[in-house]
Protein backbone atom coordinates (compact mmCIF):
# COMPACT_ATOMS: atom_id res chain seq x y z
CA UNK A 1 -51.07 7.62 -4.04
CA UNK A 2 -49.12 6.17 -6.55
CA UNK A 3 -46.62 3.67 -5.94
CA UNK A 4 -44.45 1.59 -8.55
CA UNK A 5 -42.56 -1.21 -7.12
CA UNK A 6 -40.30 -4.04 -8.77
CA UNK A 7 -37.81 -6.13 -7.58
CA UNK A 8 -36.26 -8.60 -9.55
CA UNK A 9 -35.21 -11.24 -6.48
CA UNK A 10 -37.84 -13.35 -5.01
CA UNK A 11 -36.56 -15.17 -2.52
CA UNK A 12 -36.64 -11.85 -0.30
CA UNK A 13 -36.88 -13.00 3.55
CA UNK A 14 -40.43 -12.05 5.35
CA UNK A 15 -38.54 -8.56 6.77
CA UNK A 16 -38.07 -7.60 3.50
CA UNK A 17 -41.74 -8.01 2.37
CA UNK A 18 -42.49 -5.85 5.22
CA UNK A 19 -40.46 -3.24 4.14
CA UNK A 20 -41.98 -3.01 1.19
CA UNK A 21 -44.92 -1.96 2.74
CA UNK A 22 -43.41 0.44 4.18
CA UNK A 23 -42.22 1.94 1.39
CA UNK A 24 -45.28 2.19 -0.44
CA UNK A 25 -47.01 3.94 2.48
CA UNK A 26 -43.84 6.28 1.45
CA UNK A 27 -44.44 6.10 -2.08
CA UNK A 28 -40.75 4.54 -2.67
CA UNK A 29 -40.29 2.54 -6.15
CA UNK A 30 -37.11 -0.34 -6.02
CA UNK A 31 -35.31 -2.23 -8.54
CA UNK A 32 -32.24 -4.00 -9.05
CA UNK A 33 -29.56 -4.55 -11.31
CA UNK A 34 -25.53 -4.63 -11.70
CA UNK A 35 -24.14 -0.96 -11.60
CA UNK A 36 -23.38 -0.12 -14.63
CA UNK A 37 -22.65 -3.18 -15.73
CA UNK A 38 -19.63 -3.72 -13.80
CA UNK A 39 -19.99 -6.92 -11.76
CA UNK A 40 -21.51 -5.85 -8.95
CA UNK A 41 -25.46 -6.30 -8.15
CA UNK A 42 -27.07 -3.44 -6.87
CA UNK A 43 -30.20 -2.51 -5.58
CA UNK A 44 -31.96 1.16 -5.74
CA UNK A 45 -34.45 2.31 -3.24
CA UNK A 46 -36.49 5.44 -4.61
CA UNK A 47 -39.00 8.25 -2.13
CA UNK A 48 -40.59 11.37 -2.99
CA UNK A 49 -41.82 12.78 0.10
CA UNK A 50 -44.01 15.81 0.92
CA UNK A 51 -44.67 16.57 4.60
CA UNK A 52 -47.26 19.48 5.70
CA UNK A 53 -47.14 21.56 8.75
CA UNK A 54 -50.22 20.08 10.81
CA UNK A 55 -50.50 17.45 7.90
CA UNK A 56 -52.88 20.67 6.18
CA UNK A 57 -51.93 20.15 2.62
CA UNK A 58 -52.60 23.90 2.54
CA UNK A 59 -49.79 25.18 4.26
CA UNK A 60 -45.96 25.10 3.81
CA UNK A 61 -44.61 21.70 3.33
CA UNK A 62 -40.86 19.71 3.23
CA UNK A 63 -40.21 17.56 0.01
CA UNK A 64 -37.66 14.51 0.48
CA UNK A 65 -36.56 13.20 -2.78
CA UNK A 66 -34.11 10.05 -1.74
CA UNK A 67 -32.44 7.70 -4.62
CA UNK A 68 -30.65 5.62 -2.69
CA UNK A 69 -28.09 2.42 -3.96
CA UNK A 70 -27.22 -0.09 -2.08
CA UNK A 71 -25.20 -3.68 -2.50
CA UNK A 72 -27.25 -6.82 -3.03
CA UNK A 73 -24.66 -9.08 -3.93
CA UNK A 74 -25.04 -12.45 -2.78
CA UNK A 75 -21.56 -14.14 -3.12
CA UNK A 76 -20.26 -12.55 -0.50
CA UNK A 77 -22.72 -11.99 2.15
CA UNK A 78 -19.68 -10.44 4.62
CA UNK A 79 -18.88 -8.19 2.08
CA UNK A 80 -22.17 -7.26 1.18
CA UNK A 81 -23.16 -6.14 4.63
CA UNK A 82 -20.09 -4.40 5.63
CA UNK A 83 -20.09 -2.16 2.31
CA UNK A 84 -23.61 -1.85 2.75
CA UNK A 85 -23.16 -0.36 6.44
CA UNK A 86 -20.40 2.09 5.33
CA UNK A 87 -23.08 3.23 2.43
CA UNK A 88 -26.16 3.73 4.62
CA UNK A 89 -23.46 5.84 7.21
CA UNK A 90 -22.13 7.95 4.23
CA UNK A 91 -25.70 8.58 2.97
CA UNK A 92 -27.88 9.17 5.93
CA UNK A 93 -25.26 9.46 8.61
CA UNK A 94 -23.95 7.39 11.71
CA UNK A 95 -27.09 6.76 13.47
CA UNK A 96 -28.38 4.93 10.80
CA UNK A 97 -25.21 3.11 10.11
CA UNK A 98 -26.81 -0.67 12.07
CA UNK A 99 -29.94 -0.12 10.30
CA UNK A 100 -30.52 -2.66 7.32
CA UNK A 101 -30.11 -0.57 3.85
CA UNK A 102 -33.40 -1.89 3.01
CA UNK A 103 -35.09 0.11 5.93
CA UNK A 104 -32.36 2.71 6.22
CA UNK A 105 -34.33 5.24 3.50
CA UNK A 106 -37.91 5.03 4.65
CA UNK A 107 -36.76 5.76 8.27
CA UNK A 108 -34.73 8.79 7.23
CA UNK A 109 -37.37 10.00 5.76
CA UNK A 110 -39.90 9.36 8.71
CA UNK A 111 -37.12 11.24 10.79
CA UNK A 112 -36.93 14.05 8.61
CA UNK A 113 -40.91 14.56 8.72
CA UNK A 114 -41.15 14.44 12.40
CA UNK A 115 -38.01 16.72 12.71
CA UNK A 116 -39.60 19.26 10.24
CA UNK A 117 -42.96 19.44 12.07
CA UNK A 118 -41.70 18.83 15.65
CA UNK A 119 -39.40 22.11 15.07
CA UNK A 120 -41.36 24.46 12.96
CA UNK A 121 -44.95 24.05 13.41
CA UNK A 122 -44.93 26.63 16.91
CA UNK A 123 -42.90 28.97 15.29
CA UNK A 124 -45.30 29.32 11.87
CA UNK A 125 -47.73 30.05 13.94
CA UNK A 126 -46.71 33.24 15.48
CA UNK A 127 -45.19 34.07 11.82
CA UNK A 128 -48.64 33.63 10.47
CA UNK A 129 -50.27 36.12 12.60
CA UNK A 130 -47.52 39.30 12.11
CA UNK A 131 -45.91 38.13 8.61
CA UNK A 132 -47.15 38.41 4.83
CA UNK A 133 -48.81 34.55 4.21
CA UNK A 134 -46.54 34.25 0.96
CA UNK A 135 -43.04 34.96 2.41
CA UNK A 136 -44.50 33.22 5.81
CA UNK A 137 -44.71 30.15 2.79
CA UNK A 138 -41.08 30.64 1.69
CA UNK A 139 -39.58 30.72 4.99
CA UNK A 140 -41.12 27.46 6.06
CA UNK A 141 -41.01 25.61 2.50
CA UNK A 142 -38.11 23.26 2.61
CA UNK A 143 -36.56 20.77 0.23
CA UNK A 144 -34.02 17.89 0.40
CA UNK A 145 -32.32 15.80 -2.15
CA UNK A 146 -30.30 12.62 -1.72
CA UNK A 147 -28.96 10.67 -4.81
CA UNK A 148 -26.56 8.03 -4.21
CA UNK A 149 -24.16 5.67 -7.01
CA UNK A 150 -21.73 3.41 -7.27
CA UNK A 151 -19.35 6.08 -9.01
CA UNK A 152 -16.06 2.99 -9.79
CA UNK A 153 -15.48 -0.39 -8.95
CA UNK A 154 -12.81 -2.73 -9.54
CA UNK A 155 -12.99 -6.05 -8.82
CA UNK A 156 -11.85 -6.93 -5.58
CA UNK A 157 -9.75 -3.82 -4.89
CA UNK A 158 -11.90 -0.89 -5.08
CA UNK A 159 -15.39 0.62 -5.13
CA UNK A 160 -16.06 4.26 -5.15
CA UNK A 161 -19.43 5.49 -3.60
CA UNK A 162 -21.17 8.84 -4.60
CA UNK A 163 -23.71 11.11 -2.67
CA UNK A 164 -25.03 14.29 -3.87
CA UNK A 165 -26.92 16.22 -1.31
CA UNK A 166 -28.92 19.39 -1.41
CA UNK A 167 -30.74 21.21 1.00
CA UNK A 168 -32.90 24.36 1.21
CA UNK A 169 -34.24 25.44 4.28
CA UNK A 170 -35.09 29.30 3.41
CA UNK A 171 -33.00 32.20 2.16
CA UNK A 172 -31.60 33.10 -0.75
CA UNK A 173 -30.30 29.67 -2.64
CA UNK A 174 -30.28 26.01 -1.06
CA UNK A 175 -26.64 24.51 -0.54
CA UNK A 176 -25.66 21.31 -2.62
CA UNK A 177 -22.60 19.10 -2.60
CA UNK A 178 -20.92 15.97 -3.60
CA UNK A 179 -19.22 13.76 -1.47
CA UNK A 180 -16.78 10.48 -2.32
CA UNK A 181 -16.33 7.60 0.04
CA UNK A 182 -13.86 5.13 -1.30
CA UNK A 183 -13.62 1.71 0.35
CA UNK A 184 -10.74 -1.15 0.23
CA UNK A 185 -12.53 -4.40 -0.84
CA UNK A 186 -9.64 -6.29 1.35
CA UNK A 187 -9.61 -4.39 4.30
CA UNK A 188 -13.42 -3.32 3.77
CA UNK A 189 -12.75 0.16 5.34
CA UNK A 190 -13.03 3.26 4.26
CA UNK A 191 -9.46 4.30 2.23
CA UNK A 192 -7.84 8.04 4.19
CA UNK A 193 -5.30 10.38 2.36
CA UNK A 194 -3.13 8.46 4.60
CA UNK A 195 -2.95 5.24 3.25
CA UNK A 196 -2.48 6.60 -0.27
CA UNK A 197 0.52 8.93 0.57
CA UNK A 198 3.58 8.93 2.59
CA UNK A 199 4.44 10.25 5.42
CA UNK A 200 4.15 13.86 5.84
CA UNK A 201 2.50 13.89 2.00
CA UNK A 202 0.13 17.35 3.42
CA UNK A 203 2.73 20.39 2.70
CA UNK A 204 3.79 18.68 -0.42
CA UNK A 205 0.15 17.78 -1.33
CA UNK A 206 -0.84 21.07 -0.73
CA UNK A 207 1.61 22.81 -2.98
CA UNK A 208 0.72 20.98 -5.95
CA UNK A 209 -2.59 21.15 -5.05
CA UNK A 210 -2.53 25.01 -5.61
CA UNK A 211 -0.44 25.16 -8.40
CA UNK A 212 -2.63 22.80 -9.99
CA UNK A 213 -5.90 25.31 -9.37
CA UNK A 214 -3.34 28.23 -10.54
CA UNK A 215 -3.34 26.47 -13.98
CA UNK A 216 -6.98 25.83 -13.73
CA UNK A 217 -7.36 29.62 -12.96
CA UNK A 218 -5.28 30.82 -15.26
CA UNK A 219 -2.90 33.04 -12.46
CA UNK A 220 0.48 32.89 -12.02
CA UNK A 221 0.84 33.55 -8.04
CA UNK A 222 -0.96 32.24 -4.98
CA UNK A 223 -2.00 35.73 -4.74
CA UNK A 224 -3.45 36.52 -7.60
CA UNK A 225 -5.53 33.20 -6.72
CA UNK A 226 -6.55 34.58 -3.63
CA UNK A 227 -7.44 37.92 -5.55
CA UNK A 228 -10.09 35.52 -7.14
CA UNK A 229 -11.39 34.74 -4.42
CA UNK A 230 -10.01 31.45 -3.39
CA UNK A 231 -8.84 30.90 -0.01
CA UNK A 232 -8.00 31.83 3.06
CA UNK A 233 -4.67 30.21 1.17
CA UNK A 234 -3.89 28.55 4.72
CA UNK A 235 -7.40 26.46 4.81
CA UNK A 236 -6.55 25.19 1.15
CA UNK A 237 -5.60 22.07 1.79
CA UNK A 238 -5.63 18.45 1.08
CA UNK A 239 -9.04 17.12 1.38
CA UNK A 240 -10.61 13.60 2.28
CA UNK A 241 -13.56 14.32 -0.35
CA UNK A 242 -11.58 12.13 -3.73
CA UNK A 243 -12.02 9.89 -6.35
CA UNK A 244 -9.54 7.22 -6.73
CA UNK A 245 -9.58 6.65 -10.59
CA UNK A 246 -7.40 4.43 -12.97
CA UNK A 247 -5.01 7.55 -13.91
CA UNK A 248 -5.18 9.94 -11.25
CA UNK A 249 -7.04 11.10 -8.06
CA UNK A 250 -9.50 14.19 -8.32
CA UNK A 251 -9.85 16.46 -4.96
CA UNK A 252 -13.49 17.47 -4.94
CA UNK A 253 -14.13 20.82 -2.89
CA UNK A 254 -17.82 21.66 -2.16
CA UNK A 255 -19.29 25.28 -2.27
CA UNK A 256 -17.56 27.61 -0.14
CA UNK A 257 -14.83 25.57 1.40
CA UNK A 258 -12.55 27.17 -1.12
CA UNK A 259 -14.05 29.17 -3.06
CA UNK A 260 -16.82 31.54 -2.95
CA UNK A 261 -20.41 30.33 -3.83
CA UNK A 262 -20.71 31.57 -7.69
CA UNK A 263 -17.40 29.42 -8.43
CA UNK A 264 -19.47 26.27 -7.56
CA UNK A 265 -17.44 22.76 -6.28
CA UNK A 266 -13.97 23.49 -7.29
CA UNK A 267 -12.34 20.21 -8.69
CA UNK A 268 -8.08 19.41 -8.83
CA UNK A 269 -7.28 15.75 -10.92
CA UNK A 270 -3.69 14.92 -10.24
CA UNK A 271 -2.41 12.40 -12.18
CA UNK A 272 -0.36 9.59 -10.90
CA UNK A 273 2.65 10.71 -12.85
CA UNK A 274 2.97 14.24 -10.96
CA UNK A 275 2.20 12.43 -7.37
CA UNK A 276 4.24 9.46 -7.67
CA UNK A 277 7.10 11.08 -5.56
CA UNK A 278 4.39 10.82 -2.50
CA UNK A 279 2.51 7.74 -3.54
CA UNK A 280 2.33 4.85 -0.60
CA UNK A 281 3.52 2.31 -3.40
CA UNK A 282 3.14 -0.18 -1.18
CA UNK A 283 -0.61 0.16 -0.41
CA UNK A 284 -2.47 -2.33 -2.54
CA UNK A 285 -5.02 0.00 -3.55
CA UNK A 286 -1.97 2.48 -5.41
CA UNK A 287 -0.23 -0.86 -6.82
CA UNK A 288 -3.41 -1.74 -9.05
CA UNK A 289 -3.72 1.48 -10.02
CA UNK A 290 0.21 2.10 -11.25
């Protein structure tokens, strides 16, 4: 097994040192560095995975790939931990929201393995007695992928987290999506559609949020955008999956919550200029932005 592993801060506590062990037996890699040069240190966490059936590195197996960032930043230790709790729930879920980011990969991982094998290994069984061994191998050959960023920050007001996710557990095509988490750096909570807009924003939302994938379309009527496939036009609506940026905020629908699967995530950027009329001007988060 190879295992590369670097960290640039020393002064790691004993826990940490054990973790690292950990993650070699997972053949993780780490580093650290400030994302993207914005003034904030992160950390990443790396594992590639594979995890036989009845550890027989002949049959099928599940591949974890995991990139996951976290917040090292020392100036602030409150800060650091709460962000770094809302990151580990937003990546791996809310059981692992208490555990330390350091640990939080390596145990998903370990969770995923014993999940896979706990749930399938009966089952392949009787499929390998009564089904051809190569589609046996396809049904019970699975994959996941978790990459995680810092996608914005802004100094004390604003940092926007990133997770894309894919998963194939058979069939025809594995399912991927991208998902936004946006956290107040004052309040250190995660920002809603309802502190951004006023209230009742959603019917209003909603209709420029069509006639904004209309233009993006190219159609002139809601029904000629359902003709495309979009819709039910009642389940189009505002969604909590968005990217607060400098100069406008971009709804990000995954694959088939809109859309059918061929159109792929279906993104609508507003700009602050059309949504001002519904803007919560006085939410700190929308002043900085104005």
């Amino acid at each position: 097994m190879h295992t590369k592993i670097i960290f640039m801060r020393f002064h790691k506590q004993l826990i940490h040192t054990l973790i690292l062990v950990l993650a070699c037996l997972l053949n993780a890699s780490c580093g650290s560095h400030l994302s993207d040069g914005i003034g904030i240190e992160t950390a990443e966490i790396s594992i590639n995975q594979a995890t036989h059936l009845f550890q027989d590195e002949k049959k099928p197996a599940a591949n974890v790939e995991i990139l996951f960032t976290y917040i090292t930043d020392n100036k602030d230790e409150r800060m650091r931990d709460s962000l770094n709790h809302i990151l580990v729930e937003k990546t791996f879920g809310e059981k692992y929201r208490q555990i330390p980011a350091e640990e939080a990969p390596a145990k998903y991982a370990a969770d995923y393995a014993e999940t896979y094998r706990h749930d399938l290994e009966s089952a392949y069984l009787e499929d390998e007695q009564t089904a051809d061994s190569d589609v046996v191998s396809s049904w019970y050959s699975y994959e996941e992928s978790i990459q995680s960023a810092v996608e914005r920050y802004q100094k004390n007001t604003l940092l926007v987290y990133r997770v894309n996710q894919y998963a194939y557990t058979g069939g025809v095509h594995g399912m991927h999506g991208t998902y936004y988490t946006n956290i107040d750096l004052h309040t250190l909570r995660v920002i809603k559609l309802s502190d951004l807009f006023k209230a009742g924003y959603e019917e209003p939302l909603t209709n420029l949020i069509c006639e904004q994938l209309m233009k993006d379309v190219k159609v002139e009527s809601l029904e000629e955008l359902e003709e495309q496939g979009f819709g039910p036009l009642e389940e189009i609506t505002p969604t909590e999956n968005f990217v607060i940026y400098a100069d406008a905020i971009e709804f990000l629908y995954n694959v088939y919550e809109i859309a059918p699967y061929a159109y792929g995530a279906v993104s609508v950027v507003l700009p602050y200029e059309t949504l001002k009329p519904l803007l919560n001007t006085d939410y700190l988060i929308i002043k900085k932005q104005l």
